[in-house]
C-alpha atoms as a PDB file:
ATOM      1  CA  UNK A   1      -8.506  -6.412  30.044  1.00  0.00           C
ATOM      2  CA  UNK A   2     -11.395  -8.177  30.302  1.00  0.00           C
ATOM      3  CA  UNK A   3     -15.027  -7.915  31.678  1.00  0.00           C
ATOM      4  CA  UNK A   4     -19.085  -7.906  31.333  1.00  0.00           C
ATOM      5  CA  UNK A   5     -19.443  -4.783  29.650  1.00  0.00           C
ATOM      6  CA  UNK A   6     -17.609  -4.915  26.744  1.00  0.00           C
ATOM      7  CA  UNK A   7     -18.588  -3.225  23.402  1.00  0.00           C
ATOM      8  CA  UNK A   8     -19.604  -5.034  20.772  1.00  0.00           C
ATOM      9  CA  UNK A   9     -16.917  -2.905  19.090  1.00  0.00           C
ATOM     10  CA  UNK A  10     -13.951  -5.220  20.948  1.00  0.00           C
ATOM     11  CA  UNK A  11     -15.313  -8.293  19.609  1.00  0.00           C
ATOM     12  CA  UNK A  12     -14.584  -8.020  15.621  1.00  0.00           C
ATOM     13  CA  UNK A  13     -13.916 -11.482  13.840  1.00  0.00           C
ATOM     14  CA  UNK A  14     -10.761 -11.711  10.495  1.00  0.00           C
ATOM     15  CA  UNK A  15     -12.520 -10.688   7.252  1.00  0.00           C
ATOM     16  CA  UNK A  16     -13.424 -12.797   4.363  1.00  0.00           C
ATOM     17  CA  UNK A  17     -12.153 -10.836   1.430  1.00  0.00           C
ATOM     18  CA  UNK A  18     -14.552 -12.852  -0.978  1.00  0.00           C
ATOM     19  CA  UNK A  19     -16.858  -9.935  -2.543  1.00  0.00           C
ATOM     20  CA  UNK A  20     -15.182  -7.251  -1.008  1.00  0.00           C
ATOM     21  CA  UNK A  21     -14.107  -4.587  -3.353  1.00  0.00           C
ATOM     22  CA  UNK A  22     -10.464  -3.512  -2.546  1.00  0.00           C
ATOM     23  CA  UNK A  23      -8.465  -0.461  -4.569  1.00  0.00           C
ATOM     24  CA  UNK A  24      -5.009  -1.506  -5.810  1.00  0.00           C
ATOM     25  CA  UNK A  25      -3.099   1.845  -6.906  1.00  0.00           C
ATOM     26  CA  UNK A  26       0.201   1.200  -9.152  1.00  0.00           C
ATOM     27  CA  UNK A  27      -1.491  -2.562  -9.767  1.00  0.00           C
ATOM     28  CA  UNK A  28      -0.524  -2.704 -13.194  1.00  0.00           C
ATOM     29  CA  UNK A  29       3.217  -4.141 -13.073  1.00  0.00           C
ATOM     30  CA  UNK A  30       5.487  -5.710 -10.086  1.00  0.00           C
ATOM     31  CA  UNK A  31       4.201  -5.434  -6.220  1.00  0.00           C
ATOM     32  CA  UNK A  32       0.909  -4.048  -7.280  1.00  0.00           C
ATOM     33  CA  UNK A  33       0.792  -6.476 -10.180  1.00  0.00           C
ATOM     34  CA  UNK A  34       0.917  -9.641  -7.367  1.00  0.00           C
ATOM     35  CA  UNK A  35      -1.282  -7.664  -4.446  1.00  0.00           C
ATOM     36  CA  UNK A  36      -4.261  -7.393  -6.949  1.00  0.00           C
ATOM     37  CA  UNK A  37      -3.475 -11.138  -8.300  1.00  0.00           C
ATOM     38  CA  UNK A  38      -3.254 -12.617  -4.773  1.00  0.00           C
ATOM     39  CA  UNK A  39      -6.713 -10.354  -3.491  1.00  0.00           C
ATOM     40  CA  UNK A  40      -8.383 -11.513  -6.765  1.00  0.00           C
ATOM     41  CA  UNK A  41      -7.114 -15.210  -5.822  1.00  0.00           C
ATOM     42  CA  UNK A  42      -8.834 -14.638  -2.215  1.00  0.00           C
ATOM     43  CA  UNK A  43     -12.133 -14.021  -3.507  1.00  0.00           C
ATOM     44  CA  UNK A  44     -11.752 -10.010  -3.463  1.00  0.00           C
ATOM     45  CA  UNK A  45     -13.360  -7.682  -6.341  1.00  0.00           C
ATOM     46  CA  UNK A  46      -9.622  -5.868  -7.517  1.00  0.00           C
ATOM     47  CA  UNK A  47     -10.097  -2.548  -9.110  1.00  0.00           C
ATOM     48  CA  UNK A  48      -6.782  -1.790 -11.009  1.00  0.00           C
ATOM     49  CA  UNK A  49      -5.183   1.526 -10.440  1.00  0.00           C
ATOM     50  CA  UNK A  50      -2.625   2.901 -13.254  1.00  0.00           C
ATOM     51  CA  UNK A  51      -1.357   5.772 -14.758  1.00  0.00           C
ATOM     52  CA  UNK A  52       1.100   5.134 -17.386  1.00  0.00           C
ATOM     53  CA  UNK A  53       0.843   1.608 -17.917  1.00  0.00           C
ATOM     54  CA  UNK A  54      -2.149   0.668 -19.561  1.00  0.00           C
ATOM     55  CA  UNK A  55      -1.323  -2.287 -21.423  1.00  0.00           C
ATOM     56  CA  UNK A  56       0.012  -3.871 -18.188  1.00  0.00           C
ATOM     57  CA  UNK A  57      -2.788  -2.997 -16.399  1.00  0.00           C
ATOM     58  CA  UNK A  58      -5.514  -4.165 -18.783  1.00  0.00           C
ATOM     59  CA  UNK A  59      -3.741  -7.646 -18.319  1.00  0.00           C
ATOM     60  CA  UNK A  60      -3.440  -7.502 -14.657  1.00  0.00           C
ATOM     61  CA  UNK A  61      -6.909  -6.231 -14.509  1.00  0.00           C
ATOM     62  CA  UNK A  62      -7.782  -9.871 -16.948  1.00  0.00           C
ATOM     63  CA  UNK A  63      -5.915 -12.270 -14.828  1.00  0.00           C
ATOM     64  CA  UNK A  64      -7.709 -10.818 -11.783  1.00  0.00           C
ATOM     65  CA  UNK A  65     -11.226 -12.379 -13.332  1.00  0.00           C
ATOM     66  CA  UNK A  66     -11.495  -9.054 -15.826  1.00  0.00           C
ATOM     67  CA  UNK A  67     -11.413  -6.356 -12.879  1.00  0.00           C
ATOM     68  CA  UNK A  68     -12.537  -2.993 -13.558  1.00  0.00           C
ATOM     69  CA  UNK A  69      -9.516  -0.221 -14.349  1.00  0.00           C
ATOM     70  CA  UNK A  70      -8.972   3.338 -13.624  1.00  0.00           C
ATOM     71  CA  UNK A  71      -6.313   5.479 -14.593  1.00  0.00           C
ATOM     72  CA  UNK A  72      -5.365   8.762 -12.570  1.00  0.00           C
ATOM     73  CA  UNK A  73      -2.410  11.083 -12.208  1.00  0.00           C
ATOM     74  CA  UNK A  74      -1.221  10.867  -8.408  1.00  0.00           C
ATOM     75  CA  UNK A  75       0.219  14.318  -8.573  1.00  0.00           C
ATOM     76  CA  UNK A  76      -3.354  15.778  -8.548  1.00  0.00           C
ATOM     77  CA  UNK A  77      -5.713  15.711  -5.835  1.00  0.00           C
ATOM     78  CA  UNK A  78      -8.754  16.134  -8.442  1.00  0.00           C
ATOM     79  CA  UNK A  79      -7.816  12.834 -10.448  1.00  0.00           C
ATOM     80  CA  UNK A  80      -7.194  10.946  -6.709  1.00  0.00           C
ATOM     81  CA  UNK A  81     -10.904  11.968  -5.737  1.00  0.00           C
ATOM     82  CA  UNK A  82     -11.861  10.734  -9.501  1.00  0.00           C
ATOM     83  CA  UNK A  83     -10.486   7.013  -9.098  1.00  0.00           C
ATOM     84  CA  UNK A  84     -12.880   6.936  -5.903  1.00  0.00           C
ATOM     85  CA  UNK A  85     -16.107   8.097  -7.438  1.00  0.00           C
ATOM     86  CA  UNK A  86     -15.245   6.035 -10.065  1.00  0.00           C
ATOM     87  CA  UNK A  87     -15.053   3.025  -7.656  1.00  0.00           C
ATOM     88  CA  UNK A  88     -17.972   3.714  -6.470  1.00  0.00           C
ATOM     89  CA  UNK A  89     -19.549   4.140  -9.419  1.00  0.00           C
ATOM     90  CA  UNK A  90     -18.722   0.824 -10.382  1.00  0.00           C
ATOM     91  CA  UNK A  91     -18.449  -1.120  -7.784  1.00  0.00           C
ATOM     92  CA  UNK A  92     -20.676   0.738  -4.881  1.00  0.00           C
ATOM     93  CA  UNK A  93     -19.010   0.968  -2.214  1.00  0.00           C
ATOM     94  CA  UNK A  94     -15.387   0.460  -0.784  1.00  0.00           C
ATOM     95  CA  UNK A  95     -14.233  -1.935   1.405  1.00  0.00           C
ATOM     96  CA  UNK A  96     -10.239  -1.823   1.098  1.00  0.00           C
ATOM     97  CA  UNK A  97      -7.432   0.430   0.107  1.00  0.00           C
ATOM     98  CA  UNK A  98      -3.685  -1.112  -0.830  1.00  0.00           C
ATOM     99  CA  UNK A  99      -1.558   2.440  -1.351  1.00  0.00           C
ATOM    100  CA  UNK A 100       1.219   0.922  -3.457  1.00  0.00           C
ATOM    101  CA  UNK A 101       1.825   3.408  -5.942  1.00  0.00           C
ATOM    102  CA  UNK A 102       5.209   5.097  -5.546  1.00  0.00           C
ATOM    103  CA  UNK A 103       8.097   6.553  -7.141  1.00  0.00           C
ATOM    104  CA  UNK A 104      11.829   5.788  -6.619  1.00  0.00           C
ATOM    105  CA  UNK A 105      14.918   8.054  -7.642  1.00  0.00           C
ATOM    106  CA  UNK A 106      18.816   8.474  -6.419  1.00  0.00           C
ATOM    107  CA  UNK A 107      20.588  11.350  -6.379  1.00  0.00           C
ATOM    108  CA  UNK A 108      23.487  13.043  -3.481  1.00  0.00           C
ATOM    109  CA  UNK A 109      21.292  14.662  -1.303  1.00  0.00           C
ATOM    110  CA  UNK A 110      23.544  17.869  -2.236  1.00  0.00           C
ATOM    111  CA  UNK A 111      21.866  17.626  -5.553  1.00  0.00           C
ATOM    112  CA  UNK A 112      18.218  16.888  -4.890  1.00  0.00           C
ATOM    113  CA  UNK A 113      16.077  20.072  -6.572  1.00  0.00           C
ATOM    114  CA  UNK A 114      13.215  21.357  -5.255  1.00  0.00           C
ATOM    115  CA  UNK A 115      11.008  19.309  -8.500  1.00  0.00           C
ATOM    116  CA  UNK A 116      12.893  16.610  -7.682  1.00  0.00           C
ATOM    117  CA  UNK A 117      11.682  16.370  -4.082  1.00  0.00           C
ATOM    118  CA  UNK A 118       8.093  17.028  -5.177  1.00  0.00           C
ATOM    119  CA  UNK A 119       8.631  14.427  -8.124  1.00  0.00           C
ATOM    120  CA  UNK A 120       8.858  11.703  -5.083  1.00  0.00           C
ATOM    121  CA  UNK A 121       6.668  13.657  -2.588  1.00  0.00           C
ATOM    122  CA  UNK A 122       3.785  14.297  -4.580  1.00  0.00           C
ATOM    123  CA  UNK A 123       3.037  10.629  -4.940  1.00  0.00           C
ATOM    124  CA  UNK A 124       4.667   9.151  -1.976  1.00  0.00           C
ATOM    125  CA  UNK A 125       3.191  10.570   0.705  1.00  0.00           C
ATOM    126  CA  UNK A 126       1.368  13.080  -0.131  1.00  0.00           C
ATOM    127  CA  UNK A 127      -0.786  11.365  -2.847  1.00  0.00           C
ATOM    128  CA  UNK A 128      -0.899   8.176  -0.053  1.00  0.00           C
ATOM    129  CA  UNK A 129      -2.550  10.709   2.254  1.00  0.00           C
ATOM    130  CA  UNK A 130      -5.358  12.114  -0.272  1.00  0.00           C
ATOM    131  CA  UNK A 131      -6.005   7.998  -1.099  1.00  0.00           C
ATOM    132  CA  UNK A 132      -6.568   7.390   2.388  1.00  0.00           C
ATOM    133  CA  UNK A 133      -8.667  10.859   3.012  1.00  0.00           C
ATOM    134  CA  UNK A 134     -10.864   9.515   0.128  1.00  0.00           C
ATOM    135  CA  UNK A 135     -11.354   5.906   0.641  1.00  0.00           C
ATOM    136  CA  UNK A 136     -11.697   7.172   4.525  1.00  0.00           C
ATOM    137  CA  UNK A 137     -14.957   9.005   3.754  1.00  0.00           C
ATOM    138  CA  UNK A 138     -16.695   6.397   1.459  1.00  0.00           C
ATOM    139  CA  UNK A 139     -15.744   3.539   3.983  1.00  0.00           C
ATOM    140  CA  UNK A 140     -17.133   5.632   7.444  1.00  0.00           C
ATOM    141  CA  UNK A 141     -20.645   5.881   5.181  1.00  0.00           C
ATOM    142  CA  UNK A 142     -20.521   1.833   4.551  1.00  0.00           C
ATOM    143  CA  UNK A 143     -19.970   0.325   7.847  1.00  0.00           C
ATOM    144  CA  UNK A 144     -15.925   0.677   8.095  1.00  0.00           C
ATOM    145  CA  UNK A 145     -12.901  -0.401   5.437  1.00  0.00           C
ATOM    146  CA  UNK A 146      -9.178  -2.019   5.690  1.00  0.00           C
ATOM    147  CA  UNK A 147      -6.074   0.602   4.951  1.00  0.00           C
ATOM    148  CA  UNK A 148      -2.985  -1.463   3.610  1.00  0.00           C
ATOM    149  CA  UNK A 149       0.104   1.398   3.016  1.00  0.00           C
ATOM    150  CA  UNK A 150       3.191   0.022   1.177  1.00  0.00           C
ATOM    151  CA  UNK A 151       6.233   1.652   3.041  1.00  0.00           C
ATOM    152  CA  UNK A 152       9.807   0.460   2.369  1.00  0.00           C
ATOM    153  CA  UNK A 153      12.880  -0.293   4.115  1.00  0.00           C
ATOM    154  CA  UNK A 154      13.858   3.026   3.198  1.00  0.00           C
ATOM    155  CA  UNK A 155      11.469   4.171   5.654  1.00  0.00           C
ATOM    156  CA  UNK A 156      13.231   2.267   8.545  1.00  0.00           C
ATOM    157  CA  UNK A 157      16.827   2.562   7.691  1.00  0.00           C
ATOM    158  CA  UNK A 158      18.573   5.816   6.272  1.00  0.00           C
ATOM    159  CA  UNK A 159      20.327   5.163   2.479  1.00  0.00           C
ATOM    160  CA  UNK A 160      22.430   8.098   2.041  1.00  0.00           C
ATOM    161  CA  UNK A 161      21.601   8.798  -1.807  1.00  0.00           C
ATOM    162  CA  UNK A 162      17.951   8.933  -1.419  1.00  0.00           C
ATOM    163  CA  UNK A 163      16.986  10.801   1.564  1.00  0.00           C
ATOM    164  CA  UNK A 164      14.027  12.804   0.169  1.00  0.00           C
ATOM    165  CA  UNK A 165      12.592   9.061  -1.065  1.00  0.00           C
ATOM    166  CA  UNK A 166      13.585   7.761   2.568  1.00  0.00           C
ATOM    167  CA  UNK A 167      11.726  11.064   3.797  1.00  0.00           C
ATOM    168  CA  UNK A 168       8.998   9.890   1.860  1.00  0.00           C
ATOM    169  CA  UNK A 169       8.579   6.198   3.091  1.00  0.00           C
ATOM    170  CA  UNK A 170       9.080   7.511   6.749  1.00  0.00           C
ATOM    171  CA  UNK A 171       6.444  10.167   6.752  1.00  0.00           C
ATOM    172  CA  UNK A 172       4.407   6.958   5.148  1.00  0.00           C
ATOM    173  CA  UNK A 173       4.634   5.084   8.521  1.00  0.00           C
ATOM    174  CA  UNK A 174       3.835   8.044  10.943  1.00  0.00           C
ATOM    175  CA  UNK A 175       0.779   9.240   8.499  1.00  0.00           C
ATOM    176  CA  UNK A 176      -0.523   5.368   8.740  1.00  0.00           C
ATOM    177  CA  UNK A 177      -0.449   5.511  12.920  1.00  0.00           C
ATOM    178  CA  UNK A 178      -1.898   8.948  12.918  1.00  0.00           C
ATOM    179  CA  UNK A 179      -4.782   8.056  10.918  1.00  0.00           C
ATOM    180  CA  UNK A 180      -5.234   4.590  12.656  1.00  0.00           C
ATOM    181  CA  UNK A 181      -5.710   6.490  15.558  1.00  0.00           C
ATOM    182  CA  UNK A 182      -8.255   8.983  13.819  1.00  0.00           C
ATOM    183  CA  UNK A 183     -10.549   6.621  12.351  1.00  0.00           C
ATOM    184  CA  UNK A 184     -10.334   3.385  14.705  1.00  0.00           C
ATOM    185  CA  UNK A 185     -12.305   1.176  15.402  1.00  0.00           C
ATOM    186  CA  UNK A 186     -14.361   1.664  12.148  1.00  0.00           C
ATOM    187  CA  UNK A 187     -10.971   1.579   9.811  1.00  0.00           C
ATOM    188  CA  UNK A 188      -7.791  -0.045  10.469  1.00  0.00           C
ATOM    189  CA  UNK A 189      -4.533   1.370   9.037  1.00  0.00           C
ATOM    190  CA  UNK A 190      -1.708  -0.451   8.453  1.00  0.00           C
ATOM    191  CA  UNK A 191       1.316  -0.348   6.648  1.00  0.00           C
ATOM    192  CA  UNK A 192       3.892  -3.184   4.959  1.00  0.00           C
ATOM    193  CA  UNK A 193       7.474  -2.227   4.262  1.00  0.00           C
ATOM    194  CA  UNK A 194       9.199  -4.283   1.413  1.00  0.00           C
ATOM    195  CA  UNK A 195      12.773  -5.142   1.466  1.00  0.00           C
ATOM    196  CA  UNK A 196      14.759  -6.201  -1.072  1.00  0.00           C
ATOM    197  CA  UNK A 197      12.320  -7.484  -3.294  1.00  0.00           C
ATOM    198  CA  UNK A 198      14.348  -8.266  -7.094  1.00  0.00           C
ATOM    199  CA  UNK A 199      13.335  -7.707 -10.407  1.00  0.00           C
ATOM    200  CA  UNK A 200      15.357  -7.756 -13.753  1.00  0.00           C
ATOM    201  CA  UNK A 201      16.341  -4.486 -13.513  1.00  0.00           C
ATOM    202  CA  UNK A 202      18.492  -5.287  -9.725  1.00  0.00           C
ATOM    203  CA  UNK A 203      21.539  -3.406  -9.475  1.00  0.00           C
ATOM    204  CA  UNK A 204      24.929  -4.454  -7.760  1.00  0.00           C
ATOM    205  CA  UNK A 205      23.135  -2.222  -4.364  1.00  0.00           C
ATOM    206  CA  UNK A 206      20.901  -4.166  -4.386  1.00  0.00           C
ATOM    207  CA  UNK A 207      23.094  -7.189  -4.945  1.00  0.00           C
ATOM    208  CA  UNK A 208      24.335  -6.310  -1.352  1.00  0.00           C
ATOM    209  CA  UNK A 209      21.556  -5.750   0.299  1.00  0.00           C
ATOM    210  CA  UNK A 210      20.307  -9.278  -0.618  1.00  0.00           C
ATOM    211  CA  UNK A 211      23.975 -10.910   0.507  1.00  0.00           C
ATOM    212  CA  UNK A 212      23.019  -8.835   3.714  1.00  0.00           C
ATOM    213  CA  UNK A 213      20.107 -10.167   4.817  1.00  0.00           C
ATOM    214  CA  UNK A 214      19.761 -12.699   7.371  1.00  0.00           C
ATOM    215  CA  UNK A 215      16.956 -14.662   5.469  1.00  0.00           C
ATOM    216  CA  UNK A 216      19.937 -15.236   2.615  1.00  0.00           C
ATOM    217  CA  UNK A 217      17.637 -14.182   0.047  1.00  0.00           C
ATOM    218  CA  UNK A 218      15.471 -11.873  -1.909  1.00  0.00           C
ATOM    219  CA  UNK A 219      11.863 -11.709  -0.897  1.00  0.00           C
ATOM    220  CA  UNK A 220       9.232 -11.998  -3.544  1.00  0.00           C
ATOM    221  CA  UNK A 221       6.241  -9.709  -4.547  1.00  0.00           C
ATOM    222  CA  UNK A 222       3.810 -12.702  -3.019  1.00  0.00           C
ATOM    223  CA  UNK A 223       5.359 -12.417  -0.023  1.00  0.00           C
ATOM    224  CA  UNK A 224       4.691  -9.019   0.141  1.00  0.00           C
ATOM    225  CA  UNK A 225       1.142  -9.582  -1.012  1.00  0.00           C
ATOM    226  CA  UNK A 226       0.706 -12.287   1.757  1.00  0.00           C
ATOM    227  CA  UNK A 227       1.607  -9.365   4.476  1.00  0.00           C
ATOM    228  CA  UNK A 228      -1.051  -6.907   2.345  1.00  0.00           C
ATOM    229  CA  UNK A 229      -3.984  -9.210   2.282  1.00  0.00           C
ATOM    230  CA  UNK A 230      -3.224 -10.419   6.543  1.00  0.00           C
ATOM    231  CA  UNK A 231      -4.226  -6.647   6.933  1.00  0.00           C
ATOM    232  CA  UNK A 232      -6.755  -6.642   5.200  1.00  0.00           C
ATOM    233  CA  UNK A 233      -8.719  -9.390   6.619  1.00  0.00           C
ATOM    234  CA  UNK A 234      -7.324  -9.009  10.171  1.00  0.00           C
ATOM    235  CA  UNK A 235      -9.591  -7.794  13.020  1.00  0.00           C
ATOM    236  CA  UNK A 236      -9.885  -4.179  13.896  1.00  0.00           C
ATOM    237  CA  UNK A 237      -7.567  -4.564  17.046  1.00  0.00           C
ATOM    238  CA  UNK A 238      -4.589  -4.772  14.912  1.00  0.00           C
ATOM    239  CA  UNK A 239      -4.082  -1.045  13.274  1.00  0.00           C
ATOM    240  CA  UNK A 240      -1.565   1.310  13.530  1.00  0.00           C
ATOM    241  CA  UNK A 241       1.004  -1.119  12.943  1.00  0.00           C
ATOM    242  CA  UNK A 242       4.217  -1.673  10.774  1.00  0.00           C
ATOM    243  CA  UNK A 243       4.907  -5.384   9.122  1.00  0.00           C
ATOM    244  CA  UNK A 244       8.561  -5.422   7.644  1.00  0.00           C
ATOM    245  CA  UNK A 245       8.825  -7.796   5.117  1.00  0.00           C
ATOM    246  CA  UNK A 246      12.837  -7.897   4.510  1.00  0.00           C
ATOM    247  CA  UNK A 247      13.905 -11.184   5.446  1.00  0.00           C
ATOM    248  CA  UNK A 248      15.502  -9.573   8.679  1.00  0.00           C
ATOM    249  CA  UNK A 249      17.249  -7.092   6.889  1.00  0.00           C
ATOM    250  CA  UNK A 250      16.126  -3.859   8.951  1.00  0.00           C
ATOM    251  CA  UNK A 251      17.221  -5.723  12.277  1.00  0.00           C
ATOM    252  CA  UNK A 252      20.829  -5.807  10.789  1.00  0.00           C
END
């Protein structure tokens, strides 16, 4: 629809992510590890988010130019509203959020414990949503932001031995329309879901999964980071939406 009267709110050009300071949580090692190295490469000022990794984030945090890091536990909502402040205090303001942190277990869903839920809960969705709530508010006071939310296949497809993760990652695509919705057309939120993506630690599942999908192949963490950084410089008429990044695999 088109016509004379348009807001300047409908006309918003792709982002340059040169200067613009972006929050990477679980940077230090794997996905994160290539999200923050491919922002960095774009021009974008990286802070590293870790918890137990230091080490590997310290050299993440090197590679990406010497960005700034911050460690916080994702099971409390105190150390979440920390990593912000401490952005800000840093950095000044907030321009991006990539939610990548996450945790991944297996068990018969006959088995799953209560702590075991909350083990993959408290930083999987719930921990996703207090990011978002806190970048949210810092971004609304600075002229608007970019929400990237790393999702999985899991959250598309059911795998029988991990529904409370699956749970997790489905609740993860919901929460990122819902708050698309809540914030547009100051902050976009969208969300990337990985598929197979190997490391050296690929079981014979996973084996499958890759002689399953249609692309014939693995994906790799850049391609995922390639997804990540189109949402964050993309216009604010694409939010709300889901990228799969699985070589076909959820279409099987």
């Amino acid at each position: 629809m088109t016509g004379t009267n348009e807001s300047k709110l409908t006309d918003q050009p792709e982002l340059d992510l040169r200067d613009k300071v972006v929050v990477v949580t679980g940077a230090a090692k794997r996905i994160g590890r290539a999200i923050a190295l491919r922002l960095a490469r774009e021009g974008a000022r990286v802070v590293i988010h870790y918890h137990g990794s230091e080490a590997d984030a310290r050299h993440t945090a090197a590679e990406c130019g010497g960005a700034p890091v911050v460690k916080a536990n994702f099971e409390s909502v105190a150390e979440i509203e920390r990593l912000f402040a401490e952005t800000v205090r840093l950095c000044g303001r907030i321009d991006g959020l990539v939610n990548n942190a996450a945790r991944f277990t297996r068990f018969d869903p006959l088995e799953i414990s209560e702590a075991d839920w909350d083990f993959i809960h408290s930083v999987n969705l719930k921990a996703v949503f207090f990011c978002c709530q806190a970048a949210a508010r810092i971004m609304q006071q600075t002229g608007g932001g970019r929400i990237v939310n790393l999702s999985s296949l899991g959250g598309i497809r059911p795998w029988a031995e991990h529904a409370h993760y699956c749970a997790s990652k489905a609740g993860v695509i919901m929460l990122t329309r819902a708050l698309a919705k809540a914030w547009a057309p100051r902050i976009t939120v969208n969300t990337v879901a990985p598929g197979v993506i190997p490391f050296d630690d690929i079981d014979e599942r996973g084996l499958r999964m890759i002689a399953a999908t249609p692309a014939g192949r693995g994906g790799t963490p850049d391609e995922v980071a390639s997804a990540v950084a189109y949402f964050l410089r993309a216009s604010n008429f694409v939010t709300g939406q889901l990228l799969a990044v699985d070589g076909g695999l959820s279409q099987r």
